[in-house]
C-alpha atoms as a PDB file:
ATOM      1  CA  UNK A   1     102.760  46.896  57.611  1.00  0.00           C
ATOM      2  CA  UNK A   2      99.288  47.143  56.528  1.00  0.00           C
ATOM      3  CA  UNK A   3      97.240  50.110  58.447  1.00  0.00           C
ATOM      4  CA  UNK A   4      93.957  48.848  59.851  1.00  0.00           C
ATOM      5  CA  UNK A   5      91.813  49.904  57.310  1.00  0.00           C
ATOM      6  CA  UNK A   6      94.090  48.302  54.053  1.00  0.00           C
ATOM      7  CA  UNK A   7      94.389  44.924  55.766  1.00  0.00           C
ATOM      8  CA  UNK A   8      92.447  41.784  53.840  1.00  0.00           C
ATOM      9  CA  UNK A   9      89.408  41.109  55.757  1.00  0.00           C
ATOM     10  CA  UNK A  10      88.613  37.228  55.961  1.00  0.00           C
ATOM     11  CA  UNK A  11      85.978  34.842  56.618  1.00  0.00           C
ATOM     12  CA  UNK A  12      87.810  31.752  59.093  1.00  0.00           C
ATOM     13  CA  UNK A  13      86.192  28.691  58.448  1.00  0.00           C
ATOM     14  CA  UNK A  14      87.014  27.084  62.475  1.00  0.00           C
ATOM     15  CA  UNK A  15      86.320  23.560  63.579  1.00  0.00           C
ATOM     16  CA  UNK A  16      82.771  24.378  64.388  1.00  0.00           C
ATOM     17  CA  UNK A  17      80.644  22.491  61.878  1.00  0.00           C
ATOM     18  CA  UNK A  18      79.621  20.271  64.628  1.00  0.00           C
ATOM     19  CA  UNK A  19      77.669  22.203  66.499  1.00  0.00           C
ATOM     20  CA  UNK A  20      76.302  24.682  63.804  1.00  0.00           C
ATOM     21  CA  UNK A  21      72.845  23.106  64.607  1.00  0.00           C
ATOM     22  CA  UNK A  22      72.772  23.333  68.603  1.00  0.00           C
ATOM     23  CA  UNK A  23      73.825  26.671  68.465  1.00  0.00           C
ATOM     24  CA  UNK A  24      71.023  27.317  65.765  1.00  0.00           C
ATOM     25  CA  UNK A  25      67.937  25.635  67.576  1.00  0.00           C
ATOM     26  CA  UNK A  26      68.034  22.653  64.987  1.00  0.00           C
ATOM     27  CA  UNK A  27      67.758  18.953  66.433  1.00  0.00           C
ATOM     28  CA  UNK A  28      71.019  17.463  66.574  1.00  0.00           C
ATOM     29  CA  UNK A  29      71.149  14.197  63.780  1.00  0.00           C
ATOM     30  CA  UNK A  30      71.715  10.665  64.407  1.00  0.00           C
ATOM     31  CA  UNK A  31      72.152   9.525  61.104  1.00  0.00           C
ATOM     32  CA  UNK A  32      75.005   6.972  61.383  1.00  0.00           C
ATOM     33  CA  UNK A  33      75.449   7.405  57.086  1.00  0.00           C
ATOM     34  CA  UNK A  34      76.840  11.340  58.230  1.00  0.00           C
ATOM     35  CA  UNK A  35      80.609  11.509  59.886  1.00  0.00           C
ATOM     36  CA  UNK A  36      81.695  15.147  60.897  1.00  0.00           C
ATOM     37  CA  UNK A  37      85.230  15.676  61.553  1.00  0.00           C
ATOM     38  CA  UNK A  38      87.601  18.655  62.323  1.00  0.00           C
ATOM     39  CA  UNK A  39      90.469  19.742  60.782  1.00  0.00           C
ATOM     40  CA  UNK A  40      92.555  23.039  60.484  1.00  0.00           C
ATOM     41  CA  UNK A  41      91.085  26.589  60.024  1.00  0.00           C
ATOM     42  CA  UNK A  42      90.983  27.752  56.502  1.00  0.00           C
ATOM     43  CA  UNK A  43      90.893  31.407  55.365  1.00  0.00           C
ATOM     44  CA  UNK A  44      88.736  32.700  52.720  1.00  0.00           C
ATOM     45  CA  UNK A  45      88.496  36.076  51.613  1.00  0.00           C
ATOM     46  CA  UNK A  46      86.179  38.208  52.230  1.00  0.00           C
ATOM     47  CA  UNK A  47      85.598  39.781  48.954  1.00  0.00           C
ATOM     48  CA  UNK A  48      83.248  37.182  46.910  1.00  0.00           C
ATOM     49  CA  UNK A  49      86.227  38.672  43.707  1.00  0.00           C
ATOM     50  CA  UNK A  50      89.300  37.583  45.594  1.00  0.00           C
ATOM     51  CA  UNK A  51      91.562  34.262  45.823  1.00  0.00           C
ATOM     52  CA  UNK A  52      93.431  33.241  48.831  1.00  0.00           C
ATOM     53  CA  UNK A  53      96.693  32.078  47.351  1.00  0.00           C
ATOM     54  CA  UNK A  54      99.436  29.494  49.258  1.00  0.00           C
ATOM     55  CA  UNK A  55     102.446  29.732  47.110  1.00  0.00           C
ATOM     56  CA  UNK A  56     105.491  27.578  47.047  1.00  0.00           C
ATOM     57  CA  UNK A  57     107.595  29.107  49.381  1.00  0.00           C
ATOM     58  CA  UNK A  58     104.649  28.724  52.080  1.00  0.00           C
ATOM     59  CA  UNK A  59     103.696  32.626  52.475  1.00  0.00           C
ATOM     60  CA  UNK A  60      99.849  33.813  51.595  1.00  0.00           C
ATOM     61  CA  UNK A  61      98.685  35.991  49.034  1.00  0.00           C
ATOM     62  CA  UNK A  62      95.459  37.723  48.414  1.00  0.00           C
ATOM     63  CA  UNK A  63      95.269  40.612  46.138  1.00  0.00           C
ATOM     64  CA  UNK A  64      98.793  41.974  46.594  1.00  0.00           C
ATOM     65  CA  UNK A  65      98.792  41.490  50.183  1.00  0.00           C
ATOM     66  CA  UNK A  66     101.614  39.063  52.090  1.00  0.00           C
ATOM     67  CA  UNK A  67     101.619  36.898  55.190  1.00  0.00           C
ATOM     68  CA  UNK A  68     104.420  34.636  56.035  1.00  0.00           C
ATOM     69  CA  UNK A  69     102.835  33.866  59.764  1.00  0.00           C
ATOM     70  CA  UNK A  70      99.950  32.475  58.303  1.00  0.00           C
ATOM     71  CA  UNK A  71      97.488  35.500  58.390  1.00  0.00           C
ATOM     72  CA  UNK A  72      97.851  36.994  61.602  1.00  0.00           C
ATOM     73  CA  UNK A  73      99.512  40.416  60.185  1.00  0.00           C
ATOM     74  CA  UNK A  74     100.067  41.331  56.467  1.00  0.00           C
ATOM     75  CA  UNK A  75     102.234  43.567  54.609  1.00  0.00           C
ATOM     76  CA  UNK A  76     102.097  45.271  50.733  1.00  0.00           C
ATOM     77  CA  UNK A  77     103.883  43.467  48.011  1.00  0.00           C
ATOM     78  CA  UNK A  78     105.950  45.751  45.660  1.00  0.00           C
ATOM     79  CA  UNK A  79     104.014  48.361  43.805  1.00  0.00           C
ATOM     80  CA  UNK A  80     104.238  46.651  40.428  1.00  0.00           C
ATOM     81  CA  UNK A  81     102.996  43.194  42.061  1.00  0.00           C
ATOM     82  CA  UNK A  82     100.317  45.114  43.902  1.00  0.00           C
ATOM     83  CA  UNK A  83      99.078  46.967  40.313  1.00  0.00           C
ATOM     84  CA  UNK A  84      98.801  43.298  38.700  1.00  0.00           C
ATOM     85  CA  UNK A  85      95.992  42.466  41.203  1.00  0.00           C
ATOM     86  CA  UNK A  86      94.279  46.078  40.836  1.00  0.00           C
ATOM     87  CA  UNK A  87      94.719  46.784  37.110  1.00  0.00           C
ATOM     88  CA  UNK A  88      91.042  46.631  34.955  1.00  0.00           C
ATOM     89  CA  UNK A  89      91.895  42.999  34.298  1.00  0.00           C
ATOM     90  CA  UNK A  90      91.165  42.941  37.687  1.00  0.00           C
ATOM     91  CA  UNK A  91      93.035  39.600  38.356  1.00  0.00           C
ATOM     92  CA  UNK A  92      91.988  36.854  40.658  1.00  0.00           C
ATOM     93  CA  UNK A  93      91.574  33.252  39.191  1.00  0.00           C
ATOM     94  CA  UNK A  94      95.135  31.464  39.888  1.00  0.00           C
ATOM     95  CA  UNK A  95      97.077  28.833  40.823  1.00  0.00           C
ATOM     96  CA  UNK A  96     100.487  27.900  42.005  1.00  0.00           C
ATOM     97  CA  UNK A  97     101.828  24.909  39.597  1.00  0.00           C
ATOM     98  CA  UNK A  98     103.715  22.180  40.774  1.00  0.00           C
ATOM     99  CA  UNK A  99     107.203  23.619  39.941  1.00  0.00           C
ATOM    100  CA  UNK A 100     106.311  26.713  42.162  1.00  0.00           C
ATOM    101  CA  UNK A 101     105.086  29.051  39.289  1.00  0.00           C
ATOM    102  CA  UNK A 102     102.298  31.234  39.777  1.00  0.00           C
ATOM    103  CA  UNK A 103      99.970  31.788  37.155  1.00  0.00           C
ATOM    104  CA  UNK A 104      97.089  33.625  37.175  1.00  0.00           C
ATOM    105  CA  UNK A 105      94.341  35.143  34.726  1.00  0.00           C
ATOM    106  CA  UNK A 106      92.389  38.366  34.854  1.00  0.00           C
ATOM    107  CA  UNK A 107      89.157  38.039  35.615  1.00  0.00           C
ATOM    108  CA  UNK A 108      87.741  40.672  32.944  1.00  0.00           C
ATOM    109  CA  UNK A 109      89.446  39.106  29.153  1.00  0.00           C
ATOM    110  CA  UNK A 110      89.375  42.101  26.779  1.00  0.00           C
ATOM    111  CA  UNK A 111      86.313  42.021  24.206  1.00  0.00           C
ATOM    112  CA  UNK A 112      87.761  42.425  21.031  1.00  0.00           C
ATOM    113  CA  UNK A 113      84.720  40.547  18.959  1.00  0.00           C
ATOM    114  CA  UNK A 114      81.695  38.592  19.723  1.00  0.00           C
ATOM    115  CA  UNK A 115      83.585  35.280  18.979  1.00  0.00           C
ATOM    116  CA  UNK A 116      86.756  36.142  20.479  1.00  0.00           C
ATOM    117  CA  UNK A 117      88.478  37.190  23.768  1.00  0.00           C
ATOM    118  CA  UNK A 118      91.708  37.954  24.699  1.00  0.00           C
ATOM    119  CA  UNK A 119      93.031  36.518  28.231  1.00  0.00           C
ATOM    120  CA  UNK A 120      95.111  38.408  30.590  1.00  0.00           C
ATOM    121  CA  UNK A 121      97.838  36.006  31.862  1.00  0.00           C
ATOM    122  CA  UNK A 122     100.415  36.553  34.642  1.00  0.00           C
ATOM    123  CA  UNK A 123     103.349  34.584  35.894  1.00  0.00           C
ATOM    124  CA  UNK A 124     105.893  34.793  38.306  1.00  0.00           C
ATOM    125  CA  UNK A 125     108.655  32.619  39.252  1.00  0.00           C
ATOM    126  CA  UNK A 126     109.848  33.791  42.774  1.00  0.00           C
ATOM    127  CA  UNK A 127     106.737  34.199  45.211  1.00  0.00           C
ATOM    128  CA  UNK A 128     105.079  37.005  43.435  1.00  0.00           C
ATOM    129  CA  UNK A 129     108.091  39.044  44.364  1.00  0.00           C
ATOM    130  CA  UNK A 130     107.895  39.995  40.736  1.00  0.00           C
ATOM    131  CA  UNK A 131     105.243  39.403  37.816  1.00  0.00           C
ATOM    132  CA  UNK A 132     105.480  39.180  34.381  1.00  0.00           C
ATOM    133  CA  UNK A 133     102.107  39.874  32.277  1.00  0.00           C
ATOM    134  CA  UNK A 134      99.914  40.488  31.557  1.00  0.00           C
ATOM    135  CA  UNK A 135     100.163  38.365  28.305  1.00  0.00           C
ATOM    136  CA  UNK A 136      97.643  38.437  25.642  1.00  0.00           C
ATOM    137  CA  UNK A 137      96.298  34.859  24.626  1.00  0.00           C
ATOM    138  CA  UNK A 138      93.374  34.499  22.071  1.00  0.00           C
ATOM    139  CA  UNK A 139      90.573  32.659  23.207  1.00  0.00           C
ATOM    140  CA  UNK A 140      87.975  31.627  20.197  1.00  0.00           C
ATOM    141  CA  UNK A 141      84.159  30.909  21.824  1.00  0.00           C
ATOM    142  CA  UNK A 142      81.358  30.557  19.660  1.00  0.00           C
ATOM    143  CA  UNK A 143      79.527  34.212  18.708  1.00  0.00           C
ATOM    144  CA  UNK A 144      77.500  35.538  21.048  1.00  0.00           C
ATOM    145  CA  UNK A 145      74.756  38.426  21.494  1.00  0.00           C
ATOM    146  CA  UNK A 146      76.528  40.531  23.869  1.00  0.00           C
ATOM    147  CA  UNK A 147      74.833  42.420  26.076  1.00  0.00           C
ATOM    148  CA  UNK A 148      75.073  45.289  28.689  1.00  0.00           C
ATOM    149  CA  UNK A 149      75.983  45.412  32.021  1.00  0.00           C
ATOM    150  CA  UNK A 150      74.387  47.283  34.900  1.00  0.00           C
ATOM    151  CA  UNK A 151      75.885  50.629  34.032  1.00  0.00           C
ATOM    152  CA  UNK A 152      75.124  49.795  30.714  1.00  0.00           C
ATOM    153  CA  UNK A 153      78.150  49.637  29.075  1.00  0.00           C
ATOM    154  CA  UNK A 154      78.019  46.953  25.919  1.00  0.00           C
ATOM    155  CA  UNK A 155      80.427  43.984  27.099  1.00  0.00           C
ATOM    156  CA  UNK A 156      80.813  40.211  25.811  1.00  0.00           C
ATOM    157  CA  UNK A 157      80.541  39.644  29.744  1.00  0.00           C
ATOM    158  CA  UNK A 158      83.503  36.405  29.505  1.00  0.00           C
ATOM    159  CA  UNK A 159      84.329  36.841  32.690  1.00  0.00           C
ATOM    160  CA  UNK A 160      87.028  34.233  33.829  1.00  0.00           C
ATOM    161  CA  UNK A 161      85.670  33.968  38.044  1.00  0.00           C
ATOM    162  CA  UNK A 162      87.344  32.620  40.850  1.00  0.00           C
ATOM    163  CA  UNK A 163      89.118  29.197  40.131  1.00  0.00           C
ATOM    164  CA  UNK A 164      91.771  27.897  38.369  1.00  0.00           C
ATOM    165  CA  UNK A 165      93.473  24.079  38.869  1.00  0.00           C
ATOM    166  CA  UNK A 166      96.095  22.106  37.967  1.00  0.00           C
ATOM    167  CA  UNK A 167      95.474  18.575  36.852  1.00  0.00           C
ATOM    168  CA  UNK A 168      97.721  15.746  36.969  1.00  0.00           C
ATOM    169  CA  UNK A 169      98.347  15.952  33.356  1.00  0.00           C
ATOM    170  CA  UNK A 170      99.628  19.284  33.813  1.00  0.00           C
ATOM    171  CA  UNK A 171      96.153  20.439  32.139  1.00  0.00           C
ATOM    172  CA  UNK A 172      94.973  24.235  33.558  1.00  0.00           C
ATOM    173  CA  UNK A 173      91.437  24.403  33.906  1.00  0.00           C
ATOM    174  CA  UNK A 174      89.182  27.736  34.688  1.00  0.00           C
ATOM    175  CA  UNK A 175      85.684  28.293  34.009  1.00  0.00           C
ATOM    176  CA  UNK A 176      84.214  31.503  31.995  1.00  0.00           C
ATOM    177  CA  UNK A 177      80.909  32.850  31.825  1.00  0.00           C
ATOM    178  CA  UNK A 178      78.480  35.385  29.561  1.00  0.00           C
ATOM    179  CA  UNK A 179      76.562  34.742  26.183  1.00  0.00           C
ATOM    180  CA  UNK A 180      77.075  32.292  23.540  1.00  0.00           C
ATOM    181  CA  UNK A 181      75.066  32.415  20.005  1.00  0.00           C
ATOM    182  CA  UNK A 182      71.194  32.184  21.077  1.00  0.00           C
ATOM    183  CA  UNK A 183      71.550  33.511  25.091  1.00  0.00           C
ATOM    184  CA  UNK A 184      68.735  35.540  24.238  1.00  0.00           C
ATOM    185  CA  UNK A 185      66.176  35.142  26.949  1.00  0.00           C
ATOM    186  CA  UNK A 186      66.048  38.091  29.961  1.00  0.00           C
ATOM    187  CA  UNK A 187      67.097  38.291  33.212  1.00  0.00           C
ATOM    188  CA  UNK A 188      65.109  40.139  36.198  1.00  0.00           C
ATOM    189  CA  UNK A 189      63.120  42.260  34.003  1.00  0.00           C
ATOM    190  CA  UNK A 190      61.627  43.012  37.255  1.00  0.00           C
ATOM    191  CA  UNK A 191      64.783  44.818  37.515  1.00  0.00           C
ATOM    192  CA  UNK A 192      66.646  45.432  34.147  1.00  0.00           C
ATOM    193  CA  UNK A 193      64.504  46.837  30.728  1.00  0.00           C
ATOM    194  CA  UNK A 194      64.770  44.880  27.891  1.00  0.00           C
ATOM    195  CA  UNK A 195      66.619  47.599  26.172  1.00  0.00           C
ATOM    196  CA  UNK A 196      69.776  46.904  28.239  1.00  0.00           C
ATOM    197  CA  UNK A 197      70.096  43.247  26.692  1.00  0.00           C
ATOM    198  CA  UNK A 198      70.492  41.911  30.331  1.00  0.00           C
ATOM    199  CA  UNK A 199      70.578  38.078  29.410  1.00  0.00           C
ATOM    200  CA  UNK A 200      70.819  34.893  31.593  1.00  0.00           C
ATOM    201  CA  UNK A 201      74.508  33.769  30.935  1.00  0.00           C
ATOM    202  CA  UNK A 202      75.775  30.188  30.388  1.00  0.00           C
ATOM    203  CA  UNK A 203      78.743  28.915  32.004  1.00  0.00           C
ATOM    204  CA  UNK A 204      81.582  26.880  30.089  1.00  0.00           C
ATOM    205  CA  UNK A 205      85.421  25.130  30.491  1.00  0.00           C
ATOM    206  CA  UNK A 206      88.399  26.228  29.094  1.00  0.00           C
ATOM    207  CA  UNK A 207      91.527  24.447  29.822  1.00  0.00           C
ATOM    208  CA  UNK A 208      95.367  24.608  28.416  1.00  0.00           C
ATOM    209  CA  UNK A 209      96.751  22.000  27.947  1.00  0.00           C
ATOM    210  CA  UNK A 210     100.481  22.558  26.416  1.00  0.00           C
ATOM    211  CA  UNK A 211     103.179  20.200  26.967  1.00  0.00           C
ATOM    212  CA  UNK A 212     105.961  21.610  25.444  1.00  0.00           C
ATOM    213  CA  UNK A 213     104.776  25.270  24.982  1.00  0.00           C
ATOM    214  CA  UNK A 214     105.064  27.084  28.302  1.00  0.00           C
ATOM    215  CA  UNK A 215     101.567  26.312  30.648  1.00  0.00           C
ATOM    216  CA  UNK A 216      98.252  29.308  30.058  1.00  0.00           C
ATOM    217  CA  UNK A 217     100.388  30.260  26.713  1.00  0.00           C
ATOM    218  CA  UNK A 218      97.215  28.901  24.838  1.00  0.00           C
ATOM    219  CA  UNK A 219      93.432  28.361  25.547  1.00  0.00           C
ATOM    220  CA  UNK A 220      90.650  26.111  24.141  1.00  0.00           C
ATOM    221  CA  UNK A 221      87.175  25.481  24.629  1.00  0.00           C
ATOM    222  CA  UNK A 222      86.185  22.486  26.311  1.00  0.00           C
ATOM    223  CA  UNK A 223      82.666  22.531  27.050  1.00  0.00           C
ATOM    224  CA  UNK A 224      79.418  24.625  28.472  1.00  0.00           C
ATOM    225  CA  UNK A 225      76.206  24.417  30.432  1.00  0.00           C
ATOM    226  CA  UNK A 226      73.297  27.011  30.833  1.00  0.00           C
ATOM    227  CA  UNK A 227      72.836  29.090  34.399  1.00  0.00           C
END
């Protein structure tokens, strides 16, 4: 068992949305075109860098951490499954496909050159009772700046964040962000010098979409907008 200060802390999202604005001095609304109903709690994590996974076998998962009674106590997953979710990929975008796999990216690709990155993939067949990864996978983006981050180390700055999904088609999706070709104007230079290369990011898609290779095993770009 967990010891008080290793347990997942979580927000719990309760049936309270309808009376958020009582309890918060706001007039209640009559609009007939609104319709607020109440369903189940959800948990979300805490940490803004941290999934809450429901895997096949109905147990949840958050960064190495179990609970089969539906978050009320957790325990450690083995050592190796735990060091998947710690390691410098720093894992956290993943989803559980509709066979009962679990796959899952790191959230930090390695930055080999400025039009290339190499995703972190996991996988695991039985619950995350064991994991296999990570595996390398080239993504190609078009070249970028780089830039630095707020230690300033030089990165690429593709970071995968938070989300990846299943479509019907079997398609994965996840979404990326840092600095295409051009990403040159600064961010906060109330805050950053120019020296440190701090630029505004864009975001963009990437998606797999094999149907006979094995699902993440490889990565295109599918599109892009600017934060």
């Amino acid at each position: 068992m967990l010891s008080h200060h290793t347990q997942p802390r979580f927000l719990r999202l309760a049936a309270s949305l309808s009376t958020w604005s009582a309890a918060n001095g706001d007039e209640e609304s009559d609009d007939p075109r609104i319709k607020v109903t109440v369903g189940s709690s959800t948990l979300v994590s805490a940490r803004f860098d941290s999934v809450v996974h429901k895997l096949a076998d109905g147990s949840l998962f958050v960064q190495g951490n179990r609970s089969t009674d539906g978050g009320k106590t957790w325990t450690n997953s083995p050592a190796p499954v735990r060091a998947g979710f710690h390691d410098k990929w720093r894992q956290s975008a993943g989803c559980v496909l509709r066979d009962g796999t679990f796959i899952g990216l790191g959230s930090r690709p390695e930055f080999t050159r400025l039009d290339r990155r190499i995703l972190k993939v996991y996988r695991s067949k039985d619950n995350l009772q064991t994991v296999v990864g990570p595996k390398d996978v080239v993504l190609d983006i078009p070249s970028g700046p780089g830039g630095r981050s707020e230690t300033g180390e030089y990165t690429g700055a593709a970071v995968v964040e938070h989300s990846l999904i299943e479509r019907q088609d079997g398609t994965l999706i996840a979404c990326a962000y840092g600095w295409w070709k051009g990403d040159e104007e600064y961010s906060m230079l109330g805050k950053y010098v120019p020296e440190m290369n701090m630029y505004k990011t864009r975001v963009w898609v990437i998606a797999s979409q094999d149907r006979v290779a094995r699902p993440g095993k490889r990565w295109v770009l599918q599109g892009t907008g600017r934060n």
